[in-house]
Protein backbone atom coordinates (compact mmCIF):
# COMPACT_ATOMS: atom_id res chain seq x y z
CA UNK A 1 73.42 -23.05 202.14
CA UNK A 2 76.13 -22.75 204.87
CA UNK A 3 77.15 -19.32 203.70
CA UNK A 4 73.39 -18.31 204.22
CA UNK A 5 72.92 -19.82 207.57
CA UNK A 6 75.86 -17.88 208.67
CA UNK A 7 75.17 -14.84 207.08
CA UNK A 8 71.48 -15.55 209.55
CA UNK A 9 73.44 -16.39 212.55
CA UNK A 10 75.75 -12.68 212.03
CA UNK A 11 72.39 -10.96 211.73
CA UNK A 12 70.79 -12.23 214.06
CA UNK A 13 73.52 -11.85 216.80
CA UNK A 14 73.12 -7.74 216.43
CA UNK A 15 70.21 -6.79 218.65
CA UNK A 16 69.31 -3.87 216.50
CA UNK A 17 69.17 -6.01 213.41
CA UNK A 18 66.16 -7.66 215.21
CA UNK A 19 64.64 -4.98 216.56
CA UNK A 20 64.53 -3.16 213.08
CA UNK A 21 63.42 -6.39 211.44
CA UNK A 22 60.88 -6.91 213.99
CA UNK A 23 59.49 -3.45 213.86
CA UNK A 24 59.61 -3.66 209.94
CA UNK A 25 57.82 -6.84 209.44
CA UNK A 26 55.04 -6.12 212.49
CA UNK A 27 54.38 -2.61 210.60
CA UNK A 28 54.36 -4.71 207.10
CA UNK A 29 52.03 -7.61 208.46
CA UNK A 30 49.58 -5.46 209.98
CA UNK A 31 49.30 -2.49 207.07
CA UNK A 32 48.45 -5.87 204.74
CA UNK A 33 46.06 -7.47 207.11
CA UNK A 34 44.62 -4.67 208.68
CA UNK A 35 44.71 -1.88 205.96
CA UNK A 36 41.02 -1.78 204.73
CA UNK A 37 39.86 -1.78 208.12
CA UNK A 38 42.38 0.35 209.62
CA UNK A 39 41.87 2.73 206.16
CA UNK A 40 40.98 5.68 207.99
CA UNK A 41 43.59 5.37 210.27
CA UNK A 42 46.11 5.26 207.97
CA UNK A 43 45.39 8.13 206.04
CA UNK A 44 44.65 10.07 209.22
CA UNK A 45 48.19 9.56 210.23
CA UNK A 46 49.71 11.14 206.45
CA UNK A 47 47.40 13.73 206.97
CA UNK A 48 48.50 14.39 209.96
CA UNK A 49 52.05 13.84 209.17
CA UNK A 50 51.81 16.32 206.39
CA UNK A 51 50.05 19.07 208.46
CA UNK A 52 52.21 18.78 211.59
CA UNK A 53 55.22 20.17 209.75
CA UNK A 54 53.16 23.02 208.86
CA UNK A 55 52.15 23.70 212.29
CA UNK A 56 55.91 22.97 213.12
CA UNK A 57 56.70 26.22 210.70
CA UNK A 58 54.03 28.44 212.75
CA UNK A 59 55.72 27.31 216.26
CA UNK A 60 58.89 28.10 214.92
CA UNK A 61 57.77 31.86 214.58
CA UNK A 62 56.28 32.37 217.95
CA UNK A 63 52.69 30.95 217.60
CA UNK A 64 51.43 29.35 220.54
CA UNK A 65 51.26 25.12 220.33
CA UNK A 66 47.36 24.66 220.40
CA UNK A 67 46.82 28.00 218.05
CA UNK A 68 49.24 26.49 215.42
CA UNK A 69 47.28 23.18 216.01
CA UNK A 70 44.03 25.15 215.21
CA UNK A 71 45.07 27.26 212.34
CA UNK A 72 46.51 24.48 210.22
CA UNK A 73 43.60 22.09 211.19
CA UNK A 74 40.74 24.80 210.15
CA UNK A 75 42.87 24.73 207.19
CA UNK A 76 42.64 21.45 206.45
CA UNK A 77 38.77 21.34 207.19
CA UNK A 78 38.66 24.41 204.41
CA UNK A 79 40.02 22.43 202.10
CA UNK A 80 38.37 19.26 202.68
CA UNK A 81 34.52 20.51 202.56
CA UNK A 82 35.88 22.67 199.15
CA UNK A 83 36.84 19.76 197.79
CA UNK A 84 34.10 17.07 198.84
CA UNK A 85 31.05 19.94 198.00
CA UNK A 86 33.07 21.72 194.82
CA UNK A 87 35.80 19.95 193.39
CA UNK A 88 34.41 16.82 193.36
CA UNK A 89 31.16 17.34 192.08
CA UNK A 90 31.98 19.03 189.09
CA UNK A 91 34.52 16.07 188.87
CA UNK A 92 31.98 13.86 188.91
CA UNK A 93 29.23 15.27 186.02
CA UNK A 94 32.43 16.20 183.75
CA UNK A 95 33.01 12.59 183.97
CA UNK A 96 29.26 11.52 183.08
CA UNK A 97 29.25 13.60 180.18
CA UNK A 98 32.59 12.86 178.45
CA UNK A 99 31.68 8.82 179.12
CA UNK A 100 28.34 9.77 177.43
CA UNK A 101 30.56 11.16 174.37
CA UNK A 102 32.82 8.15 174.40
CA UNK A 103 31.17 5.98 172.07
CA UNK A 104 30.49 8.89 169.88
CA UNK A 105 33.96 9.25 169.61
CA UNK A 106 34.99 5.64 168.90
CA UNK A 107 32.14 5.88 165.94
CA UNK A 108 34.09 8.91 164.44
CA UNK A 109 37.82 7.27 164.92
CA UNK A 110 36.81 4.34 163.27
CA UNK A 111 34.76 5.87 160.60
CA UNK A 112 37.98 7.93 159.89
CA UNK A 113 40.37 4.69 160.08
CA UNK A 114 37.74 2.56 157.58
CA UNK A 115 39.02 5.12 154.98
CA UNK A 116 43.01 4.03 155.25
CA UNK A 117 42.45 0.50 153.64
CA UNK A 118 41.13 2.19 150.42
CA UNK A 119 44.41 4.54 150.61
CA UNK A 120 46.60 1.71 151.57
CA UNK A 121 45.44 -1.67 150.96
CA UNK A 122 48.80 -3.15 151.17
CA UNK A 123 49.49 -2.73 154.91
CA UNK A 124 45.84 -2.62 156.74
CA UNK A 125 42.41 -4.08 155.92
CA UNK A 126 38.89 -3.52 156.63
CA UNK A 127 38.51 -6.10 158.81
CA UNK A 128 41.61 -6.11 161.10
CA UNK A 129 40.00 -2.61 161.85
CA UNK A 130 36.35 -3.98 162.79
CA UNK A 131 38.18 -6.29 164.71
CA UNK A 132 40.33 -4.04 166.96
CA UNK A 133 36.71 -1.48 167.54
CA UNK A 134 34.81 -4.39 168.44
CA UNK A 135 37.54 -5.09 170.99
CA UNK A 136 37.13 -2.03 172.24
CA UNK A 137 33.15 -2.22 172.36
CA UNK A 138 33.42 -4.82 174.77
CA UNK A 139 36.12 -2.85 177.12
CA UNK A 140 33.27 -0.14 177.22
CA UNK A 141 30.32 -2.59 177.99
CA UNK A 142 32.42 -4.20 180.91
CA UNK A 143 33.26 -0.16 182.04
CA UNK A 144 29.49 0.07 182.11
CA UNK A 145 28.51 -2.82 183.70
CA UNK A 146 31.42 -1.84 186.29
CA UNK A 147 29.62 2.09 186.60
CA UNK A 148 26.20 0.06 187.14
CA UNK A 149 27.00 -2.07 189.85
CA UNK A 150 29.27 1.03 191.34
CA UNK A 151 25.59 2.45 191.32
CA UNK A 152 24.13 0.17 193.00
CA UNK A 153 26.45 0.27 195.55
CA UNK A 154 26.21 3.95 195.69
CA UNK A 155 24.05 4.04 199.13
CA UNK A 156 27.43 1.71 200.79
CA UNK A 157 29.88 4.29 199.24
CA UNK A 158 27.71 7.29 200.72
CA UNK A 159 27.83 5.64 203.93
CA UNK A 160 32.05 5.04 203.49
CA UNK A 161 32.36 8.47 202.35
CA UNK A 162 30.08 10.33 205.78
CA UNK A 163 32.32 7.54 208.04
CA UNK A 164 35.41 8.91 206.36
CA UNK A 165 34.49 12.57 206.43
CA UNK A 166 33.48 12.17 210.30
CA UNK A 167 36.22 10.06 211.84
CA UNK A 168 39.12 11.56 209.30
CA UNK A 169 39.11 15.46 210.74
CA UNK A 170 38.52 14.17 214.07
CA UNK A 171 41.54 11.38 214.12
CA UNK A 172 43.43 13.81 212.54
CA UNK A 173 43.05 17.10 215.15
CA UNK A 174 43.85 14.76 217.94
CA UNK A 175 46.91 13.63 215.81
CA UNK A 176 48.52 16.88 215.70
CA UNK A 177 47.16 17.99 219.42
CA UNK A 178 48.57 14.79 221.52
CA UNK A 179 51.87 14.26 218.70
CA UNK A 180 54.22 13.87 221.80
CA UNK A 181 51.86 12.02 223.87
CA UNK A 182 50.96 9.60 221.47
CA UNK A 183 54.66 9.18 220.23
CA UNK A 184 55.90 8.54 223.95
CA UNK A 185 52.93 5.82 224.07
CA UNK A 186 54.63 4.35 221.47
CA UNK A 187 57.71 4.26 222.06
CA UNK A 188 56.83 2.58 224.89
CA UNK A 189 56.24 -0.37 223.44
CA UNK A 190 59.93 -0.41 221.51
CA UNK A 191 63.05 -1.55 222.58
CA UNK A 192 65.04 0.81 224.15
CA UNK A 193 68.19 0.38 222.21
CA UNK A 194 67.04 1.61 219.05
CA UNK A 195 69.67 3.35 217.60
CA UNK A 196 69.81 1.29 213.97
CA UNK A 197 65.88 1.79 213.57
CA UNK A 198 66.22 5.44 214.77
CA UNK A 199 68.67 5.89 212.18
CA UNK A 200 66.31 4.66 209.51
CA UNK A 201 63.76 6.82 210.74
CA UNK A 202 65.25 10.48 210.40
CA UNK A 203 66.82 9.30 206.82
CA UNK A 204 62.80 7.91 205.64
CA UNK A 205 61.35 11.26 207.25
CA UNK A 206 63.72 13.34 205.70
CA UNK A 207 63.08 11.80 202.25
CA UNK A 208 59.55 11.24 202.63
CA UNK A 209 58.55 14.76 203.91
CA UNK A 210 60.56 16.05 201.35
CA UNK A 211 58.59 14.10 198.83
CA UNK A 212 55.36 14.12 200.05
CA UNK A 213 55.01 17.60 200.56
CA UNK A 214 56.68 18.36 197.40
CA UNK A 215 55.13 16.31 195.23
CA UNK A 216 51.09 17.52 196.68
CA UNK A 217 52.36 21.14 195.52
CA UNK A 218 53.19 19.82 192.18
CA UNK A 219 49.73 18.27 191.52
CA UNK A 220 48.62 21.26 192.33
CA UNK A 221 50.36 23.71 190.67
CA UNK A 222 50.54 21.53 187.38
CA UNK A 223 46.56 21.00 187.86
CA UNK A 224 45.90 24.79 188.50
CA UNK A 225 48.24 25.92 185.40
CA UNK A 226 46.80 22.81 182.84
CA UNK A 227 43.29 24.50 184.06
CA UNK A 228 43.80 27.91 183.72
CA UNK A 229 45.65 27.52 180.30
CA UNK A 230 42.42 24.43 178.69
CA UNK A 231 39.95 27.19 180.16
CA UNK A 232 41.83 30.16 178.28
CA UNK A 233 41.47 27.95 175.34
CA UNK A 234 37.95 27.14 175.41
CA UNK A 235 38.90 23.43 175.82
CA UNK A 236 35.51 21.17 177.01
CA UNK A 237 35.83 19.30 180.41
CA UNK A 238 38.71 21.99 181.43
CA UNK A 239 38.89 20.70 185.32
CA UNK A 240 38.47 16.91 184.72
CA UNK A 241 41.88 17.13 182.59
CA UNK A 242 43.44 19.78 184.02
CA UNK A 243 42.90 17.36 187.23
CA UNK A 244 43.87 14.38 185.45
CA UNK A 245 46.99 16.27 184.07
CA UNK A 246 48.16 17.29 187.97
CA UNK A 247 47.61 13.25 188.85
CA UNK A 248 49.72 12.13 186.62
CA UNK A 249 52.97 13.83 187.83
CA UNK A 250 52.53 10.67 190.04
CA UNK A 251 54.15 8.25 187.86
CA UNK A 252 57.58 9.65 186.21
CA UNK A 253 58.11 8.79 182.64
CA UNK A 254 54.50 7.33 182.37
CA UNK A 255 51.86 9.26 183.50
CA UNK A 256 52.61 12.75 181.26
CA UNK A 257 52.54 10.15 177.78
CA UNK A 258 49.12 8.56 178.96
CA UNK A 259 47.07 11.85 179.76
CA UNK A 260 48.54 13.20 176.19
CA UNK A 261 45.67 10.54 175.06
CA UNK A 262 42.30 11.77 176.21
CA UNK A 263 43.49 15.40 175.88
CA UNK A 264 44.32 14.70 172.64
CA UNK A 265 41.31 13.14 171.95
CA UNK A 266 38.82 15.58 172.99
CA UNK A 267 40.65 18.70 171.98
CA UNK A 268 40.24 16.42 168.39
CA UNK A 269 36.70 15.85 168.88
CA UNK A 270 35.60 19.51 169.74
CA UNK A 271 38.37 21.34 167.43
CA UNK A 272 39.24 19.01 164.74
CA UNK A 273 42.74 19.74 163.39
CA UNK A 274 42.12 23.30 163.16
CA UNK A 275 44.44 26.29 165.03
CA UNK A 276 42.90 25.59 168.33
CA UNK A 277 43.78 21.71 168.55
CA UNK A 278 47.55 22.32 168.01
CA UNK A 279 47.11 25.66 170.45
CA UNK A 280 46.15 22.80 173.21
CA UNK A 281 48.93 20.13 171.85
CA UNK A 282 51.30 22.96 172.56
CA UNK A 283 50.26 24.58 175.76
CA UNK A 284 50.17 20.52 177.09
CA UNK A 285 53.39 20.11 176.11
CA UNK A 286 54.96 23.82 177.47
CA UNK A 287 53.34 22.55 180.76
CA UNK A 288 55.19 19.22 180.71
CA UNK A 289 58.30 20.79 180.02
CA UNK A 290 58.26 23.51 182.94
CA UNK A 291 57.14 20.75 184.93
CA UNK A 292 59.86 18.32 184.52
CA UNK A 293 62.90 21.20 183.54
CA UNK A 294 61.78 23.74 186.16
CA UNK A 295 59.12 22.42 188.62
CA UNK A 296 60.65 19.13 189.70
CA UNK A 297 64.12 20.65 190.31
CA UNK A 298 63.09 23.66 192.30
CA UNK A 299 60.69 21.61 194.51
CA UNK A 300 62.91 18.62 194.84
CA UNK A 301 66.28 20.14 195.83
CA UNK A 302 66.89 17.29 197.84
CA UNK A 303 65.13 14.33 195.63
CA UNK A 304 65.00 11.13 196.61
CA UNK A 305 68.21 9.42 195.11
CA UNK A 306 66.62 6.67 193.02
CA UNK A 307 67.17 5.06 189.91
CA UNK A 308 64.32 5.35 187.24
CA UNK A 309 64.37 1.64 186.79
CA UNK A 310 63.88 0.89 191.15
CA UNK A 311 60.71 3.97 190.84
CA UNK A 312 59.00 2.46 188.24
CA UNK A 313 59.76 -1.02 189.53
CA UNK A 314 58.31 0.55 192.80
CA UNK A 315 55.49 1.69 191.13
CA UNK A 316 54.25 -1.48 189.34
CA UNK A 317 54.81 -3.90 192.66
CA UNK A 318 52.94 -1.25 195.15
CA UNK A 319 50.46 -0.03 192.82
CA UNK A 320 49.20 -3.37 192.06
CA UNK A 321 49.06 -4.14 195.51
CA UNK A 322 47.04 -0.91 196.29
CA UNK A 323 46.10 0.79 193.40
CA UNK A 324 46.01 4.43 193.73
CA UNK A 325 47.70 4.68 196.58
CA UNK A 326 49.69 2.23 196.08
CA UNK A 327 51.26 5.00 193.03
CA UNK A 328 50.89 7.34 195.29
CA UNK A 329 53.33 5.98 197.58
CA UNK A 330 55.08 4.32 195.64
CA UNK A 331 58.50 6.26 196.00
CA UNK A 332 58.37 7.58 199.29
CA UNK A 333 57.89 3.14 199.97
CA UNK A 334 61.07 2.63 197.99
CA UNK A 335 62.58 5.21 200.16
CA UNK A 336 62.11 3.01 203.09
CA UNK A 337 63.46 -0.03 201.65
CA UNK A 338 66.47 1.59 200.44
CA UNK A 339 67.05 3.53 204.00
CA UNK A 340 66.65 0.26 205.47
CA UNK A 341 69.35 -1.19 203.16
CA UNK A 342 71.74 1.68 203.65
CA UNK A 343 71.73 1.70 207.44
CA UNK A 344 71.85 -2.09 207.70
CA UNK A 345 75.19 -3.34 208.93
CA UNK A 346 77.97 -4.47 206.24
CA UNK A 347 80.04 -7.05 207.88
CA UNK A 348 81.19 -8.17 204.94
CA UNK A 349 83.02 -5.46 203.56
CA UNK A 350 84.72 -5.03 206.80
CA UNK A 351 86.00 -8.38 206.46
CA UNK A 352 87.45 -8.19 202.86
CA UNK A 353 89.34 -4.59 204.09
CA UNK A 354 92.92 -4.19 202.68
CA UNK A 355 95.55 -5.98 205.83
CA UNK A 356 96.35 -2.34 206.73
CA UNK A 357 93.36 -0.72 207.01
CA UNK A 358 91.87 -1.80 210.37
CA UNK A 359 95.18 -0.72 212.06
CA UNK A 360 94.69 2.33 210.07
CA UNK A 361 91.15 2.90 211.06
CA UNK A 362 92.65 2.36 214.83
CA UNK A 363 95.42 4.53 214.89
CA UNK A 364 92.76 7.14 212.86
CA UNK A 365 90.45 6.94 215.89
């Protein structure tokens, strides 16, 4: 306990120790207070983020400040009504009709599986079978009961979504149109000796740009390629997996083993185990490999230096916190902790130095 309350007392004698605890744990406190409400906000700000280093590309070859401002944001509101009146649509109905063939499909697996105790009656039985389908029966009457009241709530999400497509864009132009403004506002309100915290900050932005930036190209590259190559082979509900295939270069190590599942299972269900079922096996499988032996390495030159057990830790603490984006962000949140860890002062290994080596480091400097 002693060793503890000194270790406190050393921390809390170094001014920017404080201030980057302070700042850490008011940014923490008010993201998990305030985050539904301040939702918009918040992803105003990544968009923003993301965008301003493409408008930061444009000033660097001669394009005037607002123009750059306006190009990339016209971009963005491309994009946005392509995906909200296109993308997500189509989304949508391939969804409603593969859920429709669900059960379907459960009736065939299980038909198919009812013939293995016959074949061997040694290892598997009739009824262990019936009992793991009628768990899954009630996983799919508790999915519909979840779609139904999502229903009902429909006219509350339409209203979320037109609040979101209003305030978004225009949070987001003013954003990248007042950036230093806003910043100096800021920093207004932080201490002035800031040098620890500023220190975290170009090492998180760094990583996290990289990241970020890299990682939205690889979604979309791996969901453009996984569409064009299920279209080519005449694969049903092409965009809802090719989109589910780009999502899931989210979650390393995971997310490529659980799409191999429903594509899998509908290639199955439309091809059986002729040519074409194998032809979409393998083209799934060349698109995982370019993806993690090409992809990855050319897009993440300078990857975040984690170890696969602190990203997947990272990804099971923040994505039950926040779901989705709690994935999403997973990394690019570990970042920050281990920035934060590997600017913070390290009295300790100062003190257990070899007798020579602080005359050394003197005579040195």
């Amino acid at each position: 306990m002693d060793a503890i309350l000194a270790w406190l007392k050393r921390q809390l004698a170094d001014p920017q120790v404080v201030a980057l605890t302070l700042i850490v744990l008011l940014l923490a406190v008010s993201v998990w207070l305030f985050g539904q409400m301040l939702a918009p906000l918040l992803a105003s700000l990544v968009i923003a983020y993301l965008l301003d280093n493409v408008a930061m590309r444009l000033r660097s070859r001669g394009v005037p400040d607002l123009l750059a401002v306006l190009l990339v944001f016209t971009l963005f509101l491309a994009i946005l009504w392509a995906c909200f009146f296109w993308l997500v649509p189509l989304l949508t109905r391939q969804m409603g009709q593969l859920f429709q063939q669900i059960p379907f499909m459960i009736a065939e697996v299980q038909k198919a599986l009812l013939q293995l105790p016959q074949e061997y009656p040694n290892f598997i039985s009739e009824q262990q079978i019936r009992e793991v389908f009628s768990g899954f029966n009630s996983e799919l009457i508790r999915l519909g009961q979840r779609l139904l009241s999502f229903s009902v709530a429909s006219l509350m999400t339409l209203i979320t979504i037109l609040v979101y497509l209003i305030l978004v864009p225009i949070l987001v132009f003013f954003l990248l149109k007042d950036k230093i403004q806003i910043k100096r506002w800021v920093s207004g309100f932080l201490p002035r000796d800031r040098r620890l915290t500023h220190e975290v900050w170009v090492e998180v932005d760094q990583q996290i740009g990289n990241y970020v930036q890299g990682k939205l190209v690889e979604i979309l590259i791996v969901g453009l390629v996984a569409w064009i190559a299920f279209s080519f082979l005449g694969l049903e509900y092409a965009v809802l997996l090719a989109a589910v295939t780009g999502v899931s270069v989210l979650i390393p190590y995971v997310g490529a083993t659980v799409v191999t599942l429903p594509v899998a299972l509908v290639a199955f269900f439309q091809f059986g185990l002729a040519p074409p079922f194998y032809y979409v096996l393998v083209a799934y499988g060349v698109i995982q490999f370019l993806d993690g032996n090409l992809l990855v390495p050319l897009l993440f030159s300078e990857a975040v230096n984690l170890h696969p057990v602190a990203i997947i830790a990272a990804i099971l603490f923040f994505g039950g916190l926040w779901g989705f984006w709690g994935v999403f962000f997973a990394i690019p949140l570990a970042t920050v902790i281990q920035a934060i860890l590997q600017a913070w002062p390290r009295e300790i290994a100062a003190s257990h130095a070899p007798p020579g080596a602080a005359g050394e480091a003197q005579g040195g400097a």
